[in-house]
PDB file of N, CA and C in Angstrom:
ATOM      1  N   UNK A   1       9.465  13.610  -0.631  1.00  0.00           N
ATOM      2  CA  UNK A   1       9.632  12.456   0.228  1.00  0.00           C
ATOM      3  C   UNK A   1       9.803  12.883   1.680  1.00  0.00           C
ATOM      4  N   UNK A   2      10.300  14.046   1.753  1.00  0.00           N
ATOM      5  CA  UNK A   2      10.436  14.702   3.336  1.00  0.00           C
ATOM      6  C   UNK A   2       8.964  15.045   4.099  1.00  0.00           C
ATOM      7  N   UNK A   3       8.256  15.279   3.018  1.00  0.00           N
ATOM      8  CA  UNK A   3       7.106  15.555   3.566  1.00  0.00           C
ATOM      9  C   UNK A   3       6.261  14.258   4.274  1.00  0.00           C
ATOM     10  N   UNK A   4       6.014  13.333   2.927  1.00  0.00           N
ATOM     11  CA  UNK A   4       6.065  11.987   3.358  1.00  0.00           C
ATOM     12  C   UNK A   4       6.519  11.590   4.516  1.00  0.00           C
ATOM     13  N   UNK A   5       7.558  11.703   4.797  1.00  0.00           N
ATOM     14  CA  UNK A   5       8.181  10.957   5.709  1.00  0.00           C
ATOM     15  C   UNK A   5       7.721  11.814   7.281  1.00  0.00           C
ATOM     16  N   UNK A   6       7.690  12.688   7.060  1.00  0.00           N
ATOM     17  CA  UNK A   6       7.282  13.930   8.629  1.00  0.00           C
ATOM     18  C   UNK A   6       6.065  12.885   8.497  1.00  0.00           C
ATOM     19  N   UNK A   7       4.977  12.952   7.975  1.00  0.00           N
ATOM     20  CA  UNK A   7       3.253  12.784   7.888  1.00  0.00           C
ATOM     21  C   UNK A   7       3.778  11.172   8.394  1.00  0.00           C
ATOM     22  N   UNK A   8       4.073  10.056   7.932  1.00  0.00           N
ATOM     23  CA  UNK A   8       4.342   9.421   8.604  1.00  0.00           C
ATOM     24  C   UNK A   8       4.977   8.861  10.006  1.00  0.00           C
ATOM     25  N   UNK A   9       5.748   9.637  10.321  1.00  0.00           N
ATOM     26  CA  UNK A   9       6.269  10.323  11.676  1.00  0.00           C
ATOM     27  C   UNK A   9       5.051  10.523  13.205  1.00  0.00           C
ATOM     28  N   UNK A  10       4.451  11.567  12.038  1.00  0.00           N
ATOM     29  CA  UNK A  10       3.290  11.889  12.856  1.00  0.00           C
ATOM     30  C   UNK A  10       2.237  10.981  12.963  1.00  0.00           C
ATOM     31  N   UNK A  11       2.092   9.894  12.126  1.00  0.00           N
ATOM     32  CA  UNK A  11       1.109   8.778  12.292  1.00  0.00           C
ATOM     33  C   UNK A  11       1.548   7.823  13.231  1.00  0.00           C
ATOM     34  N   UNK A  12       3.191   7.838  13.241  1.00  0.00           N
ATOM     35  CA  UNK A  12       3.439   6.910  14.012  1.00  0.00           C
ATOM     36  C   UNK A  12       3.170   7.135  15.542  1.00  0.00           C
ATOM     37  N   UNK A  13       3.464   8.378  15.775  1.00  0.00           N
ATOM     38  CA  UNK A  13       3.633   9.243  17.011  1.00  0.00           C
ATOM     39  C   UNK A  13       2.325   9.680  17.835  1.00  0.00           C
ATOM     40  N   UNK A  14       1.269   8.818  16.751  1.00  0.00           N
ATOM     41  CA  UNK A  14      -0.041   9.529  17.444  1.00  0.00           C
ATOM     42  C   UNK A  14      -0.975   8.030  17.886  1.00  0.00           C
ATOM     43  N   UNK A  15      -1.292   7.926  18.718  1.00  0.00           N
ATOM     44  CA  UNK A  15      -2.207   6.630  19.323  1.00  0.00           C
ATOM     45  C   UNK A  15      -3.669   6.864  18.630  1.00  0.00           C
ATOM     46  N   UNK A  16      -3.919   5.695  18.300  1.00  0.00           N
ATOM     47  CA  UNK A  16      -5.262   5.492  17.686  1.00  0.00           C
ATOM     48  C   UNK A  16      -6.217   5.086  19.061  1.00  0.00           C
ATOM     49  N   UNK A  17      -7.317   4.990  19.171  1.00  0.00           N
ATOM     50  CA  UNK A  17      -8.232   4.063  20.204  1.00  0.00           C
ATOM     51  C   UNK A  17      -7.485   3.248  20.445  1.00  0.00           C
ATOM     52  N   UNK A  18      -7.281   2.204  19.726  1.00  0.00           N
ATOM     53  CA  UNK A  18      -7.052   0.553  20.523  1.00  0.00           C
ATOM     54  C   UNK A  18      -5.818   0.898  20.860  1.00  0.00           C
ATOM     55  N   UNK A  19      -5.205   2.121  21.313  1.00  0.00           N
ATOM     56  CA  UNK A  19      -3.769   1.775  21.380  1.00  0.00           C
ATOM     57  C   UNK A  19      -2.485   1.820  20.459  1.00  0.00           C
ATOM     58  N   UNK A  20      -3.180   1.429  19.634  1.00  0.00           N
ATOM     59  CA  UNK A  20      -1.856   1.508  18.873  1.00  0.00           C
ATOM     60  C   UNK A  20      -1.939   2.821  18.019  1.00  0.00           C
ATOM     61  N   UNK A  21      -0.609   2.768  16.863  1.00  0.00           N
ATOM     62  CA  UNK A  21      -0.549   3.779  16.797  1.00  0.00           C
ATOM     63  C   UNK A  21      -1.643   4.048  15.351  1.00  0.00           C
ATOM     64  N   UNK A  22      -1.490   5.343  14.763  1.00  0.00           N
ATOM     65  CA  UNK A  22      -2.039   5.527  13.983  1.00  0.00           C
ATOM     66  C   UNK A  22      -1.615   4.647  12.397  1.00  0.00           C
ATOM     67  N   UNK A  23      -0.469   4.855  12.668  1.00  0.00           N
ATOM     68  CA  UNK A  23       0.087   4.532  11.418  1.00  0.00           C
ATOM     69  C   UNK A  23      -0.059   2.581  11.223  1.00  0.00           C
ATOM     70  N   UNK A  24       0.454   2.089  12.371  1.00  0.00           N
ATOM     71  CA  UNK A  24      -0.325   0.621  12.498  1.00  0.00           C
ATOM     72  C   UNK A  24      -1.439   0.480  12.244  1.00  0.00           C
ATOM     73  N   UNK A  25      -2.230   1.279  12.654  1.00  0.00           N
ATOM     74  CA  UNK A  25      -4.038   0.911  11.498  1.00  0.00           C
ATOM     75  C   UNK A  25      -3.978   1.385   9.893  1.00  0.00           C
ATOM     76  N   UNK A  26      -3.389   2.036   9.639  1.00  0.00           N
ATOM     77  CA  UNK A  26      -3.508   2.623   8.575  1.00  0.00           C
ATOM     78  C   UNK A  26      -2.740   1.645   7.246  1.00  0.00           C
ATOM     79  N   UNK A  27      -2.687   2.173   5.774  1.00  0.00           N
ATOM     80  CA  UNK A  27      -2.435   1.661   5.027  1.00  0.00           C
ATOM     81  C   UNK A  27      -1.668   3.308   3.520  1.00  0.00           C
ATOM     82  N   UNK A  28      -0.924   3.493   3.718  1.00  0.00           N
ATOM     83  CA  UNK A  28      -0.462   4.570   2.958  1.00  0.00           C
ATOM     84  C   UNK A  28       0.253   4.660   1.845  1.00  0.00           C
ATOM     85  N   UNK A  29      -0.620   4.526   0.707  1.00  0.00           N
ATOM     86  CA  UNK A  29       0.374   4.597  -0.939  1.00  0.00           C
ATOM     87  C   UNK A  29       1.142   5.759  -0.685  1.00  0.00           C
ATOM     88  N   UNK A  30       2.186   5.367  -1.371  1.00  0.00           N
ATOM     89  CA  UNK A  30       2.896   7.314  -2.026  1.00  0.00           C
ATOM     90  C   UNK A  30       3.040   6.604  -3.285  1.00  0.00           C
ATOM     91  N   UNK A  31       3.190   6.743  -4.454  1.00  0.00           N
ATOM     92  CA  UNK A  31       3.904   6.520  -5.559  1.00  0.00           C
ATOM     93  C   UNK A  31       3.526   6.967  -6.762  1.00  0.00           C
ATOM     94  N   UNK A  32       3.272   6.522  -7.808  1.00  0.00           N
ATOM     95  CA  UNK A  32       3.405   7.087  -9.456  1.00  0.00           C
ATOM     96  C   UNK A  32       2.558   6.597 -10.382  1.00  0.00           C
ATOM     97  N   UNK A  33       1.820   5.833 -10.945  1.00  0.00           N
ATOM     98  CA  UNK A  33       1.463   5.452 -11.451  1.00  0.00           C
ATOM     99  C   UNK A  33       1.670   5.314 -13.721  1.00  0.00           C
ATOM    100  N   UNK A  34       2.855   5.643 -13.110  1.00  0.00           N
ATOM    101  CA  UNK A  34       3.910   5.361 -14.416  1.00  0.00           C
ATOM    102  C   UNK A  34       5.378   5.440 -14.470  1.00  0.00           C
ATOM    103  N   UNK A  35       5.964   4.371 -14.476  1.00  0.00           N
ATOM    104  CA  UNK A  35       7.216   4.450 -14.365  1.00  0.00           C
ATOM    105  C   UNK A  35       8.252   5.062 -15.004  1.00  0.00           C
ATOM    106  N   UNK A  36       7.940   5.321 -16.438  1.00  0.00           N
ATOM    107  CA  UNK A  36       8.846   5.969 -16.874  1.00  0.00           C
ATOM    108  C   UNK A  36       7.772   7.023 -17.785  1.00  0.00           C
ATOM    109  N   UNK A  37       7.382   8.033 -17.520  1.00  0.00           N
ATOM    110  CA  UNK A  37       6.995   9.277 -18.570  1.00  0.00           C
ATOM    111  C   UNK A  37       6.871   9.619 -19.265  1.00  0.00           C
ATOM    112  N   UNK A  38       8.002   9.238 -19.860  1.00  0.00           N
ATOM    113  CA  UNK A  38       7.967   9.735 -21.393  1.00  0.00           C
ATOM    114  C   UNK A  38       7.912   8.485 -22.587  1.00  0.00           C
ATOM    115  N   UNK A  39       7.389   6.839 -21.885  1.00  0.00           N
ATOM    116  CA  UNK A  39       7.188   6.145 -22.399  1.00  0.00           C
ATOM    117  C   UNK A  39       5.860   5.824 -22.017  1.00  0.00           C
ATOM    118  N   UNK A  40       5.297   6.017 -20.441  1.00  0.00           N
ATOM    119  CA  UNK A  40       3.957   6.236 -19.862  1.00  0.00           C
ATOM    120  C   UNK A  40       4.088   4.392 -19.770  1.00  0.00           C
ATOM    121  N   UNK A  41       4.982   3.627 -18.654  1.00  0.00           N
ATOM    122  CA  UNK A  41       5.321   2.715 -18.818  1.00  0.00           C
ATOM    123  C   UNK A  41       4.584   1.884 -17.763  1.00  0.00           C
ATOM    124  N   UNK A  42       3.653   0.895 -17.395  1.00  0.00           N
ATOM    125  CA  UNK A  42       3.382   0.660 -16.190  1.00  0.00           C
ATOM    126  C   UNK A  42       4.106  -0.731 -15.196  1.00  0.00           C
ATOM    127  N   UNK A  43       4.933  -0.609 -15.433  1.00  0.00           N
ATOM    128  CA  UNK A  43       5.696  -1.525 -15.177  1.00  0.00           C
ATOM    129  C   UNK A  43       7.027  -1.232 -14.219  1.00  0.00           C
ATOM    130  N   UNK A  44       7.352  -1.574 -13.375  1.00  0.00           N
ATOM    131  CA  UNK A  44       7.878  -1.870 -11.770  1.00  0.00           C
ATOM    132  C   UNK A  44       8.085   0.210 -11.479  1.00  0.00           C
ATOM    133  N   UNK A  45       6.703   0.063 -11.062  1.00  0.00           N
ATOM    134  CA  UNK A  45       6.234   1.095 -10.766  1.00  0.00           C
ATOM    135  C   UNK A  45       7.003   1.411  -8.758  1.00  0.00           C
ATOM    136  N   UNK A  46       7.007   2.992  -8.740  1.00  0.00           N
ATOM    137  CA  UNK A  46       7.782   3.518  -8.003  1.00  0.00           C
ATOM    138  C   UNK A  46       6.463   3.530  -6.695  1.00  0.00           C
ATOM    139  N   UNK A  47       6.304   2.592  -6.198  1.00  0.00           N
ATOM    140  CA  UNK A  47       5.131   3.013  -4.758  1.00  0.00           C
ATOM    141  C   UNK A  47       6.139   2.616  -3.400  1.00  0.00           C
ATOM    142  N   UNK A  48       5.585   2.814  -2.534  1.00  0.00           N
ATOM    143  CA  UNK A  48       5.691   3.061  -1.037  1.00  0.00           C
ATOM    144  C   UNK A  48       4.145   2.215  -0.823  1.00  0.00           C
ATOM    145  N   UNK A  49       4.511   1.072   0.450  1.00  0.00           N
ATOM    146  CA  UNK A  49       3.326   1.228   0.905  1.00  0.00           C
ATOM    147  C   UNK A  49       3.741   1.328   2.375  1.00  0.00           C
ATOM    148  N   UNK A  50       2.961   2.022   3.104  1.00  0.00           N
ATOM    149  CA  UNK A  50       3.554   2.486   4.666  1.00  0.00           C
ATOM    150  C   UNK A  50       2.336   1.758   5.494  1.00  0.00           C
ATOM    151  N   UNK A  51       2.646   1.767   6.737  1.00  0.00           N
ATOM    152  CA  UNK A  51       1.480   0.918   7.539  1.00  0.00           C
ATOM    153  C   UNK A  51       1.597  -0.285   7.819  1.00  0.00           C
ATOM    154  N   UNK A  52       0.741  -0.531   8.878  1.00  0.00           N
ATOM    155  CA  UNK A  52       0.545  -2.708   9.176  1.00  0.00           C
ATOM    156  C   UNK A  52      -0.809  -3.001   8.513  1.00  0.00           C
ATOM    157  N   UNK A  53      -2.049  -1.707   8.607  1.00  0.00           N
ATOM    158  CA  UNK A  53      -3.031  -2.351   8.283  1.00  0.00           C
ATOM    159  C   UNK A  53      -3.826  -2.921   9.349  1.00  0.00           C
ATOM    160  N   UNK A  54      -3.526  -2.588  10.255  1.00  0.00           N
ATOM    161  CA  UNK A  54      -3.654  -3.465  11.866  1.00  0.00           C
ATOM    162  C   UNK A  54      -3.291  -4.558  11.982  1.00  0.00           C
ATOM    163  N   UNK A  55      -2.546  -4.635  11.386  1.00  0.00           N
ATOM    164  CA  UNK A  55      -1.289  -5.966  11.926  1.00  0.00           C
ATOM    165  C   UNK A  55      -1.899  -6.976  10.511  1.00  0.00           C
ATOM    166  N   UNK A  56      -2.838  -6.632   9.422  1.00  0.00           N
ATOM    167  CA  UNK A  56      -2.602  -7.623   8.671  1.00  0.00           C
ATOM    168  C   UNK A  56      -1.745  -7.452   7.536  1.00  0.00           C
ATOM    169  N   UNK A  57      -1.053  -6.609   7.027  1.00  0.00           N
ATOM    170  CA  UNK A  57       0.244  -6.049   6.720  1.00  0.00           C
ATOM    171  C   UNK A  57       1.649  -6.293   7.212  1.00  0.00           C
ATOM    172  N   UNK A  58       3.270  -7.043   6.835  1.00  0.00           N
ATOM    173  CA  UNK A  58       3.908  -6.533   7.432  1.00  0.00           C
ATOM    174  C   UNK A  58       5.012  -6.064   6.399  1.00  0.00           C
ATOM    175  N   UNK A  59       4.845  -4.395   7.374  1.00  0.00           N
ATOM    176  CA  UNK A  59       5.819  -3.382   7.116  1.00  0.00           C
ATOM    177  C   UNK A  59       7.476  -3.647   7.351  1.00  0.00           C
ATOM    178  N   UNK A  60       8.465  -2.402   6.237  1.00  0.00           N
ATOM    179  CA  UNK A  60       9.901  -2.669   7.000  1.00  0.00           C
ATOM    180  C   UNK A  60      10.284  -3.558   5.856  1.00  0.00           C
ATOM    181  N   UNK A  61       9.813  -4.101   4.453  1.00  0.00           N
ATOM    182  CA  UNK A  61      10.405  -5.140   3.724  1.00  0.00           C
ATOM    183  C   UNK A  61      10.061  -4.588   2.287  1.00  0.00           C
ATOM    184  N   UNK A  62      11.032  -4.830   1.312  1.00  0.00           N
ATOM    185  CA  UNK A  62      10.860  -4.563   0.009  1.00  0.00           C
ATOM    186  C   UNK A  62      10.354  -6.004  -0.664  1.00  0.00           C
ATOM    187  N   UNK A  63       9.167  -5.406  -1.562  1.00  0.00           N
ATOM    188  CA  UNK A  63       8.635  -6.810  -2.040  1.00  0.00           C
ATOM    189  C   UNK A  63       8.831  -6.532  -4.058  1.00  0.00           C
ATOM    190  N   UNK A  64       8.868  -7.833  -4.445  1.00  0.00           N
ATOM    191  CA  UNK A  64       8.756  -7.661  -5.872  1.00  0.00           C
ATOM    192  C   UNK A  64       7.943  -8.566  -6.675  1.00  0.00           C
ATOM    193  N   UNK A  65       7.218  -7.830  -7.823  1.00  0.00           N
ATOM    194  CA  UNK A  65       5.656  -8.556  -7.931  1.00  0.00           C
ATOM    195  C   UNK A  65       5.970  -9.145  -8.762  1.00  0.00           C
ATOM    196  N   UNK A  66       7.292  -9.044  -9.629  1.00  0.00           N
ATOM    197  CA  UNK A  66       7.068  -9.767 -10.738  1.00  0.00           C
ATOM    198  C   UNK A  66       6.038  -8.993 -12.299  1.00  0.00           C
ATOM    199  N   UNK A  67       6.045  -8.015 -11.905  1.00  0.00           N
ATOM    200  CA  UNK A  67       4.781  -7.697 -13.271  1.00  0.00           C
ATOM    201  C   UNK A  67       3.607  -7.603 -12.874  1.00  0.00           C
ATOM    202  N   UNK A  68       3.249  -7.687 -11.586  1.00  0.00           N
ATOM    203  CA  UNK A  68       1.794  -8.192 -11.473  1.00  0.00           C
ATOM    204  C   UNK A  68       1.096  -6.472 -11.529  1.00  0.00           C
ATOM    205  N   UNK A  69       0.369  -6.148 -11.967  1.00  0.00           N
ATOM    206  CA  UNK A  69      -0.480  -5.050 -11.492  1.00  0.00           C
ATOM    207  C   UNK A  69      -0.627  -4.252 -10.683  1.00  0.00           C
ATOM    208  N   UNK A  70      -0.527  -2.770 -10.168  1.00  0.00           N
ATOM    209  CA  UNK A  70      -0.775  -1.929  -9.151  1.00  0.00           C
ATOM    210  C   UNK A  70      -2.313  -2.564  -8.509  1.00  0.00           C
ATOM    211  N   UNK A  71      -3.268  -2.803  -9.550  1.00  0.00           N
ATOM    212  CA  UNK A  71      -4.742  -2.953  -8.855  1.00  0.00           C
ATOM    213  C   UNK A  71      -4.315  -4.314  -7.931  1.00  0.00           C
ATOM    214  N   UNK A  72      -3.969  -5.194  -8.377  1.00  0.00           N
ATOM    215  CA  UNK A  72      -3.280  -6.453  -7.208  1.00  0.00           C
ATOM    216  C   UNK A  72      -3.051  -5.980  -5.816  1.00  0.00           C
ATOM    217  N   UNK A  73      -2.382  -4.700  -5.684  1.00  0.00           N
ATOM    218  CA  UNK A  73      -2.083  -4.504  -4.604  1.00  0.00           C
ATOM    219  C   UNK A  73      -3.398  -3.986  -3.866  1.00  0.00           C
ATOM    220  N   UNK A  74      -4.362  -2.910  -4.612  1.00  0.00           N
ATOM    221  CA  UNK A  74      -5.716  -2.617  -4.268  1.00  0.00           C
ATOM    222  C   UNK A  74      -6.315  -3.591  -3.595  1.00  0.00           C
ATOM    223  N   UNK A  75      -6.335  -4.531  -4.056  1.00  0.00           N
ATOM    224  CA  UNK A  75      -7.382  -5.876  -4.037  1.00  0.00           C
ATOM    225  C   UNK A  75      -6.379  -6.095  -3.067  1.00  0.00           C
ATOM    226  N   UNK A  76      -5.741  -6.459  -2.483  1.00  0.00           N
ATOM    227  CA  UNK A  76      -5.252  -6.720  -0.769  1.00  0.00           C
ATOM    228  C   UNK A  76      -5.285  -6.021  -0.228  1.00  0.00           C
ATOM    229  N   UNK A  77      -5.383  -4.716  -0.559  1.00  0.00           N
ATOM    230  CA  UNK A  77      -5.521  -3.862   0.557  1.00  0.00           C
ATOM    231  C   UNK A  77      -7.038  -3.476   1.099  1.00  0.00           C
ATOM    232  N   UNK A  78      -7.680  -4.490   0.309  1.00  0.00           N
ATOM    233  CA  UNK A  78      -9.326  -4.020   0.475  1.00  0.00           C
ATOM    234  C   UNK A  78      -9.346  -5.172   1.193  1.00  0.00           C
ATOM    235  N   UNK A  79      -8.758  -6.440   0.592  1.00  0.00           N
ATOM    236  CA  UNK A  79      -8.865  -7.354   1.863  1.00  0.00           C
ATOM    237  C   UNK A  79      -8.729  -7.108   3.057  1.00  0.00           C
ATOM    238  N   UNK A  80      -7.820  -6.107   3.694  1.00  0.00           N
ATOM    239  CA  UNK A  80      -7.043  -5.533   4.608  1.00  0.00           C
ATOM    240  C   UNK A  80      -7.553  -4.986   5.320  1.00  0.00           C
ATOM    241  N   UNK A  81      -8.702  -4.438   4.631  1.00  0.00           N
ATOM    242  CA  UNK A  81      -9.846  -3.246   5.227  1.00  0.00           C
ATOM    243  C   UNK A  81     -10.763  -4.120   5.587  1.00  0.00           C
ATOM    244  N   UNK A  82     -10.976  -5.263   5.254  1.00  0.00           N
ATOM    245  CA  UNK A  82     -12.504  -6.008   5.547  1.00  0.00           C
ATOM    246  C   UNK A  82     -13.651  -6.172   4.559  1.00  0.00           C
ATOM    247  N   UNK A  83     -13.022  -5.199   3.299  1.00  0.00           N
ATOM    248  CA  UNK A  83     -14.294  -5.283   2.473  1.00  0.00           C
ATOM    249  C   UNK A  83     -14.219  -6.850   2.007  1.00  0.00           C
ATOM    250  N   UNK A  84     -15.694  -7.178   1.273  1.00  0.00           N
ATOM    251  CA  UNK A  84     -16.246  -8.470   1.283  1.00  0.00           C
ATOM    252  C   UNK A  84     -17.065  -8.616  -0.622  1.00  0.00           C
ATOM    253  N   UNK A  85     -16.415  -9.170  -1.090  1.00  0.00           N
ATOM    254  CA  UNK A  85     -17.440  -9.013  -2.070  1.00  0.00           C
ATOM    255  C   UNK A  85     -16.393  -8.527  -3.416  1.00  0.00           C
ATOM    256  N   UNK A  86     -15.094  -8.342  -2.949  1.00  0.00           N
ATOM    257  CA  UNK A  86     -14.175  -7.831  -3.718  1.00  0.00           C
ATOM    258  C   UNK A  86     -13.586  -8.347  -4.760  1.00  0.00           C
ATOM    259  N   UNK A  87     -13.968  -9.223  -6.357  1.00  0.00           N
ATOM    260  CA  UNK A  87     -13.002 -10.019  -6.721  1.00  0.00           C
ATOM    261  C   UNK A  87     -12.072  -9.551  -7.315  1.00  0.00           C
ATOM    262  N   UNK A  88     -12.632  -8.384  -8.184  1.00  0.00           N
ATOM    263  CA  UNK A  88     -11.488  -8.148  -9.101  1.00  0.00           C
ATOM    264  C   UNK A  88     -11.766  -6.484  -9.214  1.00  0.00           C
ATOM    265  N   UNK A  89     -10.913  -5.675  -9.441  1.00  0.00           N
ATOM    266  CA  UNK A  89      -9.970  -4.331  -9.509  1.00  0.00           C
ATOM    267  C   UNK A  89      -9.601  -3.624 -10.618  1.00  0.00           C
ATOM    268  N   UNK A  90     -10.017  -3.466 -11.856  1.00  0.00           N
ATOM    269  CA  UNK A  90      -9.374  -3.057 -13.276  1.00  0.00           C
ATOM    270  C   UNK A  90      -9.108  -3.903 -13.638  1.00  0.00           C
ATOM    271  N   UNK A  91      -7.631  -4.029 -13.985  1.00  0.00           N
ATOM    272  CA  UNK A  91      -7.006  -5.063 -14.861  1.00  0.00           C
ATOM    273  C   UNK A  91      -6.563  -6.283 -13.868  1.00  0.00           C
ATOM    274  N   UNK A  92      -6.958  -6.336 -12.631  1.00  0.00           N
ATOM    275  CA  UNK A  92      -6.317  -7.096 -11.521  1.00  0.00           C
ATOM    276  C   UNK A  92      -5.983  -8.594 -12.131  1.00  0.00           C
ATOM    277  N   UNK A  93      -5.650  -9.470 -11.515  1.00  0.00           N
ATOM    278  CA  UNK A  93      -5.554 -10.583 -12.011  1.00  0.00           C
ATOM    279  C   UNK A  93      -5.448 -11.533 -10.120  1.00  0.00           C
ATOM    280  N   UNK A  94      -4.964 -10.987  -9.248  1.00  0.00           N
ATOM    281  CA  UNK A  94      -5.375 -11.675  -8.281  1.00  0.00           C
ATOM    282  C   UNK A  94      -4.389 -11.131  -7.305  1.00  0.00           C
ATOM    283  N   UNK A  95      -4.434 -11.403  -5.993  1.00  0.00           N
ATOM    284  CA  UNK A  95      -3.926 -10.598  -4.692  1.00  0.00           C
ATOM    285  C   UNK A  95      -2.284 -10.739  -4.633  1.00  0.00           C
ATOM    286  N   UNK A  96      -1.292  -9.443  -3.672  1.00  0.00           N
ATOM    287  CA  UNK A  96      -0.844  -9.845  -3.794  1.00  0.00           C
ATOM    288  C   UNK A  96      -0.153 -10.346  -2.109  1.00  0.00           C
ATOM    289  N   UNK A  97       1.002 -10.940  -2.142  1.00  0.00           N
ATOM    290  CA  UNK A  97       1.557 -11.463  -0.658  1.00  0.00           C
ATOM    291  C   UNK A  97       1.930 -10.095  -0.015  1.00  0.00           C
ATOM    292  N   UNK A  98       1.515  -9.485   0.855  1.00  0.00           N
ATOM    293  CA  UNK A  98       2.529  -8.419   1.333  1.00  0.00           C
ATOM    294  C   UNK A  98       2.017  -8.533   2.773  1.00  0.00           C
TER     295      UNK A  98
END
């Protein structure tokens, strides 16, 4: 997580073109993709998401999905990016608020 956290540091600390910073354009998972291991559990899974996304993101808040799917979060974050054409993600079931 220290490492994490420097690399984010440094995104913040570095200006993109438009000005802002790096880490404001950007969009950064850290997490797991199984919550518990030794049950291989996918359920209220351990992620980080870092970034604004260029401001269509807002960062700084803990959110809770309720169960909904890691790909949920994919599928907004592709919204996020601009892709077009995106409905569904694996097991997605639909976007989420973040």
């Amino acid at each position: 997580m220290s490492e994490y956290a420097l690399f984010l540091r440094k995104l913040e600390d570095t200006k993109d073109v438009d000005g802002n910073s790096l880490l404001h354009n950007s969009q950064i998972v850290y997490g797991s993709g199984n919550a518990d291991g030794n049950r291989h559990t996918h359920e209220n899974l351990p992620i980080v998401l870092a970034g604004g996304g260029s401001g269509a993101l807002k960062p700084g808040r803990y959110v809770k999905t309720a169960g909904a799917p890691i790909t949920n979060l994919f599928l907004t974050m592709a919204d996020a990016m601009g892709a077009r054409g995106v409905e569904s993600h694996g097991d997605s079931t639909g976007r989420l608020a973040v």
